[in-house]
N, C-alpha and C. Protein backbone atom coordinates (compact mmCIF):
# COMPACT_ATOMS: atom_id res chain seq x y z
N UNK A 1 -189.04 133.96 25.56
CA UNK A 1 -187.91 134.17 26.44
C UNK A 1 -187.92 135.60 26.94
N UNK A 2 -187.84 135.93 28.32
CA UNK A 2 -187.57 137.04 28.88
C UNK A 2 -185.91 137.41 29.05
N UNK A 3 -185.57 138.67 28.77
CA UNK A 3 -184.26 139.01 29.21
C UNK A 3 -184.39 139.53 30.59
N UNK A 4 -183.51 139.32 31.91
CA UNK A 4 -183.38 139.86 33.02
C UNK A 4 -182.74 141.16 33.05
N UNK A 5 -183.34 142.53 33.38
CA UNK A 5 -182.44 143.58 33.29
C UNK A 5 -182.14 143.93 34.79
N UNK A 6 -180.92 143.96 34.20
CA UNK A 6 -179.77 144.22 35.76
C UNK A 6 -180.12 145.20 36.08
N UNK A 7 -180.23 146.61 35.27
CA UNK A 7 -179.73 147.90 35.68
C UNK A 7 -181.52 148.59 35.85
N UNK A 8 -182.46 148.42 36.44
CA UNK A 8 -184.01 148.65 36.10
C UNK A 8 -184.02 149.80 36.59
N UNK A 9 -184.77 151.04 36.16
CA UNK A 9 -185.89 152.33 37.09
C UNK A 9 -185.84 151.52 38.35
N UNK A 10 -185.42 152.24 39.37
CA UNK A 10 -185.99 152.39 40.56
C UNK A 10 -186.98 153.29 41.24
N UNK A 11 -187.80 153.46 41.89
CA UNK A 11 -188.43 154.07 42.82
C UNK A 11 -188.37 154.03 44.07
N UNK A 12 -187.86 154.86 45.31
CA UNK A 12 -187.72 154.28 46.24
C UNK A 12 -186.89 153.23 46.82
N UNK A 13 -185.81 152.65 45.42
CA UNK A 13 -184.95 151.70 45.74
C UNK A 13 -185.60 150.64 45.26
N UNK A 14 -186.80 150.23 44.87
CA UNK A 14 -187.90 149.21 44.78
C UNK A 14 -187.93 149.10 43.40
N UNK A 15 -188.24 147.53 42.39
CA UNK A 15 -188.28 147.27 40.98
C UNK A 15 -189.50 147.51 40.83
N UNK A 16 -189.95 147.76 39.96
CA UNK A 16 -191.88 147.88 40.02
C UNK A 16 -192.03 147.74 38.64
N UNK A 17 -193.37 147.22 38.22
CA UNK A 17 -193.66 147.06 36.83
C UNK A 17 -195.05 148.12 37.03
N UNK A 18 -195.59 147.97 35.51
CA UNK A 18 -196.40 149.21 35.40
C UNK A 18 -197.48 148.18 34.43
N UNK A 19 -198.79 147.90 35.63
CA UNK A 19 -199.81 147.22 34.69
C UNK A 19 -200.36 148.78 34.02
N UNK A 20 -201.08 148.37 32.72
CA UNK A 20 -201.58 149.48 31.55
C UNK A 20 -202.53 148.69 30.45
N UNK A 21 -203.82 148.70 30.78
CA UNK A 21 -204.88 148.21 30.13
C UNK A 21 -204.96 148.77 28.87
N UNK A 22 -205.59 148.24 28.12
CA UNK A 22 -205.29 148.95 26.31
C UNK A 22 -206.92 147.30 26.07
N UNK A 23 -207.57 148.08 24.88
CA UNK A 23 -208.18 147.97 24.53
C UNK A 23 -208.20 147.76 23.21
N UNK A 24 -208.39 146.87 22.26
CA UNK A 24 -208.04 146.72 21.10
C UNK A 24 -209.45 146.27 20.53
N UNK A 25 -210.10 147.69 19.70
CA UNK A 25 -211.68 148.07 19.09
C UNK A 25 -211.64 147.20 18.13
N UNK A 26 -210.60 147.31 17.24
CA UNK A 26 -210.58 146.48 15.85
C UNK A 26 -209.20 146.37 14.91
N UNK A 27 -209.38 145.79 14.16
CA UNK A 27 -208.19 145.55 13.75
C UNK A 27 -208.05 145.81 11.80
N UNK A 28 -209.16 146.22 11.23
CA UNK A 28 -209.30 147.03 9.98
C UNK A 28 -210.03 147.72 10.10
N UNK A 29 -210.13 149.00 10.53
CA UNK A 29 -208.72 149.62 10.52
C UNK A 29 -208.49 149.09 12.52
N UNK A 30 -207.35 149.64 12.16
CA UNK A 30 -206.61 149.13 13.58
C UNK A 30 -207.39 150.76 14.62
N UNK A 31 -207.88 150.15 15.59
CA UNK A 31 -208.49 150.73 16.85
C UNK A 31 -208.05 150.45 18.16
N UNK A 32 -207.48 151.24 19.08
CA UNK A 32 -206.41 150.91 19.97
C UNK A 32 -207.30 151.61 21.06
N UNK A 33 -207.27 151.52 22.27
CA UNK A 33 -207.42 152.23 23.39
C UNK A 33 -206.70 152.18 24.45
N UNK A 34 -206.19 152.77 24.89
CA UNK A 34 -205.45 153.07 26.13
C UNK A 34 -205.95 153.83 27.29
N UNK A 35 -206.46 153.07 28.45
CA UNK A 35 -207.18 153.34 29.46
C UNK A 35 -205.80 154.55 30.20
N UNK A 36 -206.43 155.66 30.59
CA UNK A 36 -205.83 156.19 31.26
C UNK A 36 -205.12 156.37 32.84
N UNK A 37 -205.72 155.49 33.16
CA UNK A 37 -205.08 155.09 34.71
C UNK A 37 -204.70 153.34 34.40
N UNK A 38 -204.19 153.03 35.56
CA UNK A 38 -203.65 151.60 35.51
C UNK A 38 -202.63 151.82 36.70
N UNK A 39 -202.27 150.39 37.56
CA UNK A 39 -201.15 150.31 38.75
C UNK A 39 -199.71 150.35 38.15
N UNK A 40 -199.00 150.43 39.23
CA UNK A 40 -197.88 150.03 39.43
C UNK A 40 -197.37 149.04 40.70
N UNK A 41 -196.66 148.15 40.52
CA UNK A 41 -196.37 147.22 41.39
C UNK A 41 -195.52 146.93 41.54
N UNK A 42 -195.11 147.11 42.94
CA UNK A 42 -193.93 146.97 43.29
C UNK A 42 -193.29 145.88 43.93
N UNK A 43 -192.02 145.79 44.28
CA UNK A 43 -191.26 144.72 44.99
C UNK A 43 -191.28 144.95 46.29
N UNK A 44 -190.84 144.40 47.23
CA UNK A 44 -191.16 144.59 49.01
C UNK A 44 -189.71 144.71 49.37
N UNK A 45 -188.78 144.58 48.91
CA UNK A 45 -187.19 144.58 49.75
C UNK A 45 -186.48 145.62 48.78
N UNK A 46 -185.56 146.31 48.95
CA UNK A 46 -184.61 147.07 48.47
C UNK A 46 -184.27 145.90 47.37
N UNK A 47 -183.69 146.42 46.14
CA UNK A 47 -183.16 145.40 44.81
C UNK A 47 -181.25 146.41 45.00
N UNK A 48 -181.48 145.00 44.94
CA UNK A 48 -179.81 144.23 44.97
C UNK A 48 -179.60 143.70 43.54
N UNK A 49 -178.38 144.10 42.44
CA UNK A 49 -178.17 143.45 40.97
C UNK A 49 -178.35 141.68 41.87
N UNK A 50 -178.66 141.32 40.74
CA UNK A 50 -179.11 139.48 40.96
C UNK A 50 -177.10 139.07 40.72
N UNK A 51 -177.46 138.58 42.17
CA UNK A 51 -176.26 137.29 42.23
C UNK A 51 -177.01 136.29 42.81
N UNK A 52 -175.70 135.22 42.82
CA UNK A 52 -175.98 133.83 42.93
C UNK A 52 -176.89 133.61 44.63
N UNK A 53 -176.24 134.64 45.21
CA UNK A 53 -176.84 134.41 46.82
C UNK A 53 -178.34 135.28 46.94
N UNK A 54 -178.56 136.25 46.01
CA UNK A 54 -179.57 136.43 46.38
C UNK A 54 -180.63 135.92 44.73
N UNK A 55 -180.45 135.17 44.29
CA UNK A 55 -181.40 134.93 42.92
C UNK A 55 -182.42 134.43 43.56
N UNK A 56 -182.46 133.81 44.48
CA UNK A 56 -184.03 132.96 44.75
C UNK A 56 -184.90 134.15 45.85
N UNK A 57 -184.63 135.37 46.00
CA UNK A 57 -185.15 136.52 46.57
C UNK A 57 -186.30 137.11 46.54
N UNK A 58 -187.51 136.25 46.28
CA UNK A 58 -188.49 136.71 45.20
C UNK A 58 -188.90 138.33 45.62
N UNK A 59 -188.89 138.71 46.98
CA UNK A 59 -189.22 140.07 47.37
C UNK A 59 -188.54 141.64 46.89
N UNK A 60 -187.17 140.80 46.04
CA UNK A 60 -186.17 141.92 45.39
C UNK A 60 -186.43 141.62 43.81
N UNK A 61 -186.73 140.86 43.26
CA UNK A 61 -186.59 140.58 42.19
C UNK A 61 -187.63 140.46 42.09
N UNK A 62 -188.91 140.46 42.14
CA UNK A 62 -190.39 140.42 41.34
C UNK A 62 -191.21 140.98 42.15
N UNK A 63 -192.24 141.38 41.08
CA UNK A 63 -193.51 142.51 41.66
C UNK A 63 -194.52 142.22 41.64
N UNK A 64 -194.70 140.95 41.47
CA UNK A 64 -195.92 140.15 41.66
C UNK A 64 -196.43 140.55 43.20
N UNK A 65 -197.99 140.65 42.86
CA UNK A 65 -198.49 141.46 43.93
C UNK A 65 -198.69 139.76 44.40
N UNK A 66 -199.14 138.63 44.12
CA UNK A 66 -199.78 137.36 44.54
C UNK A 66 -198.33 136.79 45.47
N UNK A 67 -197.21 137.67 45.46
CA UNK A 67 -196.17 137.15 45.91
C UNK A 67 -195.83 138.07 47.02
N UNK A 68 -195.52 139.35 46.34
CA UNK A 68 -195.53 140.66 47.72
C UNK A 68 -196.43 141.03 49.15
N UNK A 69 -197.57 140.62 48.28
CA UNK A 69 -198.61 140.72 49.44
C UNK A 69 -198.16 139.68 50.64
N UNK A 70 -197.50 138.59 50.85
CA UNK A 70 -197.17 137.98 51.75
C UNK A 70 -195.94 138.69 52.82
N UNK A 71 -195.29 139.29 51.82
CA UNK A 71 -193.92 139.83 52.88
C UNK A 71 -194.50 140.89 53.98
N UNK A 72 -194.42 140.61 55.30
CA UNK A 72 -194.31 141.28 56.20
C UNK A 72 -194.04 143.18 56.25
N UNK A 73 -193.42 143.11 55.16
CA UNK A 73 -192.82 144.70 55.01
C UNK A 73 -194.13 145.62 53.49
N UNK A 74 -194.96 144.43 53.18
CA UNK A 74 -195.76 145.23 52.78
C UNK A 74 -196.95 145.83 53.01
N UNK A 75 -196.94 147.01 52.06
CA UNK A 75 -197.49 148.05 52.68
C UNK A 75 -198.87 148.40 51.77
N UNK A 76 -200.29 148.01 52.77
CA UNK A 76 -201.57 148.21 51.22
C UNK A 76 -201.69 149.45 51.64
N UNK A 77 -202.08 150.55 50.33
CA UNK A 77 -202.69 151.49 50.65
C UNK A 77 -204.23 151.49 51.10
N UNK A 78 -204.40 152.83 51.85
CA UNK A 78 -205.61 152.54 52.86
C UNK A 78 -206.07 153.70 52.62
N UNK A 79 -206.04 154.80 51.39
CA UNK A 79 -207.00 155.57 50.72
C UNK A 79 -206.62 155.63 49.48
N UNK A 80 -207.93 156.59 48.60
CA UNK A 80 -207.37 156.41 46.82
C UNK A 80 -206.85 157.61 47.14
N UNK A 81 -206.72 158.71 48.40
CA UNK A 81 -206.12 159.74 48.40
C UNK A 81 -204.37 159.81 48.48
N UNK A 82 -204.50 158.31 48.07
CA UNK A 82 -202.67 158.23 49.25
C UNK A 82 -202.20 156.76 48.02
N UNK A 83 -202.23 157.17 46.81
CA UNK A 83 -201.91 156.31 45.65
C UNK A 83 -200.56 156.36 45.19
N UNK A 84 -199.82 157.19 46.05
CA UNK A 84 -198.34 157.36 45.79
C UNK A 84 -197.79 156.78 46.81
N UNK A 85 -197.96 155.89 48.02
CA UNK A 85 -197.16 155.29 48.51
C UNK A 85 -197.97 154.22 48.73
N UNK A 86 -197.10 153.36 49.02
CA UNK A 86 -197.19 151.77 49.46
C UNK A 86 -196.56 150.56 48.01
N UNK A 87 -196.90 149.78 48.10
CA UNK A 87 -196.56 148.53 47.33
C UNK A 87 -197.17 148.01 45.78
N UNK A 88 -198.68 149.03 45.66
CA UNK A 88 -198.97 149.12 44.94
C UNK A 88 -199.89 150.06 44.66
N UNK A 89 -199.56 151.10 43.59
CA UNK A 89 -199.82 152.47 43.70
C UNK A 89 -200.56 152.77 42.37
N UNK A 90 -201.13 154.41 42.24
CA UNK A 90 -201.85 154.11 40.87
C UNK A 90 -200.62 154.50 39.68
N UNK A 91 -200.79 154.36 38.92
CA UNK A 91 -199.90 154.71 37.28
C UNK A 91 -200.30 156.60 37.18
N UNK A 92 -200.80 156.80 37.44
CA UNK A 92 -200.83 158.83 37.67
C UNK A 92 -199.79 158.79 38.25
N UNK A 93 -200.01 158.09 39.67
CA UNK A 93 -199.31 158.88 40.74
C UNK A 93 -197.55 158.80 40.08
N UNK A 94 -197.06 156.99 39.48
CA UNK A 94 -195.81 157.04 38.92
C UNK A 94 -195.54 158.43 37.84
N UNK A 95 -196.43 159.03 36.97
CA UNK A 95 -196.24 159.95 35.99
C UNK A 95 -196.19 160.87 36.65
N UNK A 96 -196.69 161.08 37.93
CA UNK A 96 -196.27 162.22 38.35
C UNK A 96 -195.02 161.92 38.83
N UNK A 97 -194.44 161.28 39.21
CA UNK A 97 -193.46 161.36 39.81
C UNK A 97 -191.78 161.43 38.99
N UNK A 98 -192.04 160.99 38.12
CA UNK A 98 -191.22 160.93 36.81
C UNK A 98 -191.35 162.59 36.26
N UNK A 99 -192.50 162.68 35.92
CA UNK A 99 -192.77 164.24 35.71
C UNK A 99 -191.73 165.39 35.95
N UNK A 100 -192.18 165.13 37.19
CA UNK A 100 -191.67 166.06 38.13
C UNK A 100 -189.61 165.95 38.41
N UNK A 101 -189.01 164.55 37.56
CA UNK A 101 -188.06 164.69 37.66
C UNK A 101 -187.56 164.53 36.09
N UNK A 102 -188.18 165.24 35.24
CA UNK A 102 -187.86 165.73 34.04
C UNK A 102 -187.96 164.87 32.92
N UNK A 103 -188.73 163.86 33.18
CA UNK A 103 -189.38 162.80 32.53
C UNK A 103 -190.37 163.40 31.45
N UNK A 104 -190.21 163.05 30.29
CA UNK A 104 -191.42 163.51 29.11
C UNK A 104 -192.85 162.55 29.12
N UNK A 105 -193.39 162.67 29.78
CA UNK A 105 -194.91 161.37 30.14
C UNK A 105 -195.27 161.24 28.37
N UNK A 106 -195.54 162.64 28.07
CA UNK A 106 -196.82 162.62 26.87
C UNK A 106 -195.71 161.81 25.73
N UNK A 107 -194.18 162.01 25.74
CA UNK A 107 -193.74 160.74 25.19
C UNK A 107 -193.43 159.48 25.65
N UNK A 108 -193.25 159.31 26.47
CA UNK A 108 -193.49 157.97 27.32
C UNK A 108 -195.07 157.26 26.86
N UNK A 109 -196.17 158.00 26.69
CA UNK A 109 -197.47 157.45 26.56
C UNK A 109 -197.44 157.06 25.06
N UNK A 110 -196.48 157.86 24.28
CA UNK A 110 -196.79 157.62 22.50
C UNK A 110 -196.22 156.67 22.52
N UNK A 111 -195.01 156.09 23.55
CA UNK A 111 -194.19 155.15 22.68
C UNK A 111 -194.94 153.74 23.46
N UNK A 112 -195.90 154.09 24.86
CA UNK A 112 -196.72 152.61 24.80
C UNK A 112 -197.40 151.97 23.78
């Protein structure tokens, strides 16, 4: 079961999830890896809290790129120089951006 959170991080007004590859070496002893880059993906419409009129919205409410990529208002990026804007961006570029608004990354990364 998933819980729906009303109140999510925004960026830009936009819900976005944060894919993050991890690697799992072994498991006695336990061996973990955490790839250092990975996306973020975003939603295509401004997010609105979920009511009844807009629940079936998929462009406000999910970040499925197999779903976004269809809306008209999205946006692919068209260099790796330019990973901070569009619809789906790299996971640096989100840490920087958090960073920079007083966000602790290097604990954010311990508690992935």
């Amino acid at each position: 079961m998933q819980i729906y959170v009303n109140n999510p991080l925004l960026i830009d007004g936009l819900k976005f999830d944060l894919r993050i590859y991890v690697l799992i070496y072994g498991c006695d002893p336990m061996r973990i890896y955490l790839y250092e880059e990975g996306l973020a993906r975003f939603a295509t419409e401004l997010y609105e809290r979920a009511k009844k009129r807009n629940l079936k919205d998929n462009y406000v409410h999910l970040t499925n790129y197999a779903i976004n990529k269809n809306n008209k208002k999205f946006v692919f990026n068209t260099s790796e120089h330019s990973m901070h804007v569009g619809h789906k961006r790299s996971l640096s570029s989100i840490y920087g951006f958090l960073q920079a608004r007083g966000v602790n990354i290097a604990l954010i990364k311990q508690k992935i």
